[in-house]
N, C-alpha and C. Protein backbone atom coordinates (compact mmCIF):
# COMPACT_ATOMS: atom_id res chain seq x y z
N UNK A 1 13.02 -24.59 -3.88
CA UNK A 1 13.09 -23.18 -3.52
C UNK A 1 14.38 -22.96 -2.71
N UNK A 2 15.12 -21.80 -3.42
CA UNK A 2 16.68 -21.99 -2.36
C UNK A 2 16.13 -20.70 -1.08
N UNK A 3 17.30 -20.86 -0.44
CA UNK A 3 17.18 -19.46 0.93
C UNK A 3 16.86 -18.59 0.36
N UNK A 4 17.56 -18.04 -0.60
CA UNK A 4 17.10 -16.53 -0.53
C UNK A 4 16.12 -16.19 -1.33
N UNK A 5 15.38 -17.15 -2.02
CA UNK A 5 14.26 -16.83 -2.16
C UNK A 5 13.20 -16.88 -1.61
N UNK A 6 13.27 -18.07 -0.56
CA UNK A 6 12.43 -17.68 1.01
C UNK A 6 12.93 -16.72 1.78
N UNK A 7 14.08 -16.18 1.67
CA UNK A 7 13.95 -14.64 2.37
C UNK A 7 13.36 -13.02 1.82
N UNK A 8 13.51 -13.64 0.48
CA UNK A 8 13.16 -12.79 -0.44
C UNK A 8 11.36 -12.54 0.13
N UNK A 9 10.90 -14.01 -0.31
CA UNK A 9 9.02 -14.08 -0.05
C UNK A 9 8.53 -13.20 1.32
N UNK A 10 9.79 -13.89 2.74
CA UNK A 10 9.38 -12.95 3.88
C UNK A 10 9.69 -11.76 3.59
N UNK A 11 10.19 -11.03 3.12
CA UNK A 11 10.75 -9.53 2.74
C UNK A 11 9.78 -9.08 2.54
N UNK A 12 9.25 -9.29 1.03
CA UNK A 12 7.77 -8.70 0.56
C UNK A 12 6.39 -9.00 1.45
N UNK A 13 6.56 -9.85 2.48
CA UNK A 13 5.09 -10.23 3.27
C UNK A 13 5.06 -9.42 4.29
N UNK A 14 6.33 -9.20 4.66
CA UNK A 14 6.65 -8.45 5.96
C UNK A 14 6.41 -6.47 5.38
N UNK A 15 6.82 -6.52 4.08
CA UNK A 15 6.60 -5.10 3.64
C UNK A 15 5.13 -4.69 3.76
N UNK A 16 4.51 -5.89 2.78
CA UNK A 16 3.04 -5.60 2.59
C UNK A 16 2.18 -5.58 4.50
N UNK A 17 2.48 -6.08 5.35
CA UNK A 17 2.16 -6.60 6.08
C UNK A 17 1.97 -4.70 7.05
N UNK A 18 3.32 -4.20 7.19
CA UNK A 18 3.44 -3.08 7.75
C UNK A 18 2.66 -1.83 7.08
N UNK A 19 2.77 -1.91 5.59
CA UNK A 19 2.25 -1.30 4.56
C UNK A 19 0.78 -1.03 5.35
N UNK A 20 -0.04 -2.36 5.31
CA UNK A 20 -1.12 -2.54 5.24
C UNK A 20 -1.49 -1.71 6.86
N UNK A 21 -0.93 -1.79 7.67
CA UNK A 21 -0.83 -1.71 9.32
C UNK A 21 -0.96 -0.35 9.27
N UNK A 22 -0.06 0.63 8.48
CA UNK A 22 0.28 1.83 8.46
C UNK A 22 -1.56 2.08 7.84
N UNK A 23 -1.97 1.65 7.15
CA UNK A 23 -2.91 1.96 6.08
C UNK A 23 -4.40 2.13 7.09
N UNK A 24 -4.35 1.05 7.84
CA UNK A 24 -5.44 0.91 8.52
C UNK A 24 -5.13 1.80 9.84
N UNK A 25 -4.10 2.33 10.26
CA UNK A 25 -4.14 3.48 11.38
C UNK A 25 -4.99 4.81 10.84
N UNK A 26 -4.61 5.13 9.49
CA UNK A 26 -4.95 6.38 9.18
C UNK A 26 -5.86 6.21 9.06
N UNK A 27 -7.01 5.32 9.02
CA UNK A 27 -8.41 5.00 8.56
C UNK A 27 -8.45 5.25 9.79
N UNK A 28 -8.35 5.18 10.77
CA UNK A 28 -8.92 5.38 12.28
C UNK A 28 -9.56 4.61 12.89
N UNK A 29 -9.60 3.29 12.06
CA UNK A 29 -10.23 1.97 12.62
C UNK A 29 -11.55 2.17 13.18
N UNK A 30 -12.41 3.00 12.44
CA UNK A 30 -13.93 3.27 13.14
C UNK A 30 -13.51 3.59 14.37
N UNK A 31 -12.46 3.93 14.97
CA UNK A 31 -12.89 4.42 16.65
C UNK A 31 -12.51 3.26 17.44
N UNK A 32 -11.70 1.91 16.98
CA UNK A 32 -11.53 1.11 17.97
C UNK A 32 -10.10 0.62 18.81
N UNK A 33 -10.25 1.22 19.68
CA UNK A 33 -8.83 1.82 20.53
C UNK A 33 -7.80 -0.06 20.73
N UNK A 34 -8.52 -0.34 20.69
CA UNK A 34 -7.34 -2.07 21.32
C UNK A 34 -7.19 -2.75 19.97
N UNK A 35 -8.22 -2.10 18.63
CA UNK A 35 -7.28 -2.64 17.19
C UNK A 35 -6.36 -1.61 16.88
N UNK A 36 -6.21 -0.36 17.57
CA UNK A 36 -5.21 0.58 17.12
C UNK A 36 -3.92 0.46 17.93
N UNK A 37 -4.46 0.11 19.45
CA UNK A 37 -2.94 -0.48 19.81
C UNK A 37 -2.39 -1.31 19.27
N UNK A 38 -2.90 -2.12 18.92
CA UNK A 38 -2.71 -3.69 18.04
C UNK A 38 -1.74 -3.49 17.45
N UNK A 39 -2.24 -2.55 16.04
CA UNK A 39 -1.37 -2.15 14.93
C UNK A 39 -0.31 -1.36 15.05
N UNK A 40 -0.78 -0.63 16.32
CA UNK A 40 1.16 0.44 16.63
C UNK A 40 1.48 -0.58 17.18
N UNK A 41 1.57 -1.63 18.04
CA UNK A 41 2.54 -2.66 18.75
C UNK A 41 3.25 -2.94 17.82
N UNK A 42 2.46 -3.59 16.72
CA UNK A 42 2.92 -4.50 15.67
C UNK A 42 4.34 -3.45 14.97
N UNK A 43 3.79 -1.99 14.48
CA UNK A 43 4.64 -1.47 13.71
C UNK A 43 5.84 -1.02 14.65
N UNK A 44 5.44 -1.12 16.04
CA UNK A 44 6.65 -1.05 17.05
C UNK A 44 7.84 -1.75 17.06
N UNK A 45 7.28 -2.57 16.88
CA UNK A 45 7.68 -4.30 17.14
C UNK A 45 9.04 -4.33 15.59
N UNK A 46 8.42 -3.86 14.90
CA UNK A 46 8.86 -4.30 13.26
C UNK A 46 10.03 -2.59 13.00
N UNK A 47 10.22 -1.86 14.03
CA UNK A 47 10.57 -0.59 13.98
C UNK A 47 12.37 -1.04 14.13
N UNK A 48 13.14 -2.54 14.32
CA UNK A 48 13.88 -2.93 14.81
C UNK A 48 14.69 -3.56 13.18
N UNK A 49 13.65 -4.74 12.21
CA UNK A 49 13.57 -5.02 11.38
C UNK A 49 15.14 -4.58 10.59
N UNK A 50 16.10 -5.40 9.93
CA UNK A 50 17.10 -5.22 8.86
C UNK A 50 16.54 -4.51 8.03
N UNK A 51 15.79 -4.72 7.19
CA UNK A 51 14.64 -4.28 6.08
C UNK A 51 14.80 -2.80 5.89
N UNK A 52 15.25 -1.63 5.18
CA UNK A 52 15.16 -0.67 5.33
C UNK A 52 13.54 0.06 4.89
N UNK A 53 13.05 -0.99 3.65
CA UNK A 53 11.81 -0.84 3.50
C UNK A 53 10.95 -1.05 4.68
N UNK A 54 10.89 -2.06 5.25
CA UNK A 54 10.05 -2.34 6.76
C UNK A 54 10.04 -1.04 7.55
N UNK A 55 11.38 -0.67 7.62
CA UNK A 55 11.87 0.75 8.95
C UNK A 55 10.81 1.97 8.25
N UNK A 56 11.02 2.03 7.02
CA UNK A 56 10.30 3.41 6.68
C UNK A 56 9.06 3.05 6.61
N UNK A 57 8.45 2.04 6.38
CA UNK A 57 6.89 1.88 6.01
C UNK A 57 6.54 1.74 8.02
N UNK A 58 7.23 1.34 8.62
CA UNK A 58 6.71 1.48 9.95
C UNK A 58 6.59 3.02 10.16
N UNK A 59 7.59 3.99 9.89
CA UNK A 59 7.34 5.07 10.32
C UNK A 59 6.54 5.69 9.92
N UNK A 60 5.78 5.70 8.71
CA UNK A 60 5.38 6.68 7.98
C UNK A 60 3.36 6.00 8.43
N UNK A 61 4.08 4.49 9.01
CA UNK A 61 2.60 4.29 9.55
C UNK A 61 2.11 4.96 10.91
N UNK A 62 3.44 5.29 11.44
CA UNK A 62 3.11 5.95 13.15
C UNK A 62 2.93 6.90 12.34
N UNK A 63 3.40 7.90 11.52
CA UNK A 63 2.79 8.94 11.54
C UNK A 63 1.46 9.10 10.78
N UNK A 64 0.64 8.52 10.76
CA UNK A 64 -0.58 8.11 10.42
C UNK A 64 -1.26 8.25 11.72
N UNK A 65 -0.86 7.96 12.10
CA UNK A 65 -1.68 7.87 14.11
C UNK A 65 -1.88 8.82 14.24
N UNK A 66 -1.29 10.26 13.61
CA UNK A 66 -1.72 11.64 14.24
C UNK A 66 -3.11 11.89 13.38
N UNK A 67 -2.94 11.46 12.09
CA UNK A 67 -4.57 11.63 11.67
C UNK A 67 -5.64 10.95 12.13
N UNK A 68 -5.59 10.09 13.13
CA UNK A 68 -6.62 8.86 14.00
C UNK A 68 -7.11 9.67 15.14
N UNK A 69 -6.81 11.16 15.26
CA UNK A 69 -7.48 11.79 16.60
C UNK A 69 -6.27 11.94 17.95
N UNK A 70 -6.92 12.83 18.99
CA UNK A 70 -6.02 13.03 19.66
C UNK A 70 -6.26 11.23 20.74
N UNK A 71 -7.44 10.59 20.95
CA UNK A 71 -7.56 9.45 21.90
C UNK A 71 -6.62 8.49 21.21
N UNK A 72 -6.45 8.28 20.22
CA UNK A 72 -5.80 7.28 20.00
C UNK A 72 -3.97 7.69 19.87
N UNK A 73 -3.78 9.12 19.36
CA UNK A 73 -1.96 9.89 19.57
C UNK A 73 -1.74 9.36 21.11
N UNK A 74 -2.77 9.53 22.34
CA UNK A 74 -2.38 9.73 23.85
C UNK A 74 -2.71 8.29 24.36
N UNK A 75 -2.41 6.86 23.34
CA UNK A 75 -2.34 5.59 24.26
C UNK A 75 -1.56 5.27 25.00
């Protein structure tokens, strides 16, 4: 396996990974406030990322947080 196809593999794990993060905010996590910080840390965290795919799938996951209620918008 050369480099850039192990950069390639993290590319797509790291996409799916935020993807998935964004996915489970808008679900509202049943109501559970320290797995919803969890997942904005994470998409915080990844908001830095080269990846231009990563940058937009983080954002479009914060804005998912506004459909999770106002307790979880005011952490």
């Amino acid at each position: 396996m050369s480099f850039d196809n192990l950069l390639k593999e993290f590319s797509v794990k790291t996409v799916l990974d935020e993807f998935v993060c964004g996915q489970l905010i808008g679900q509202s996590c049943a109501g559970d406030m320290a797995l919803v910080e969890m997942l904005v840390n994470n998409l915080l965290g990844r908001m830095v990322d080269s990846d231009l795919t990563v940058r937009m799938l983080c954002v479009r996951g914060l804005g998912n947080l506004s459909s999770a209620g106002p307790a979880q918008v005011n952490l």
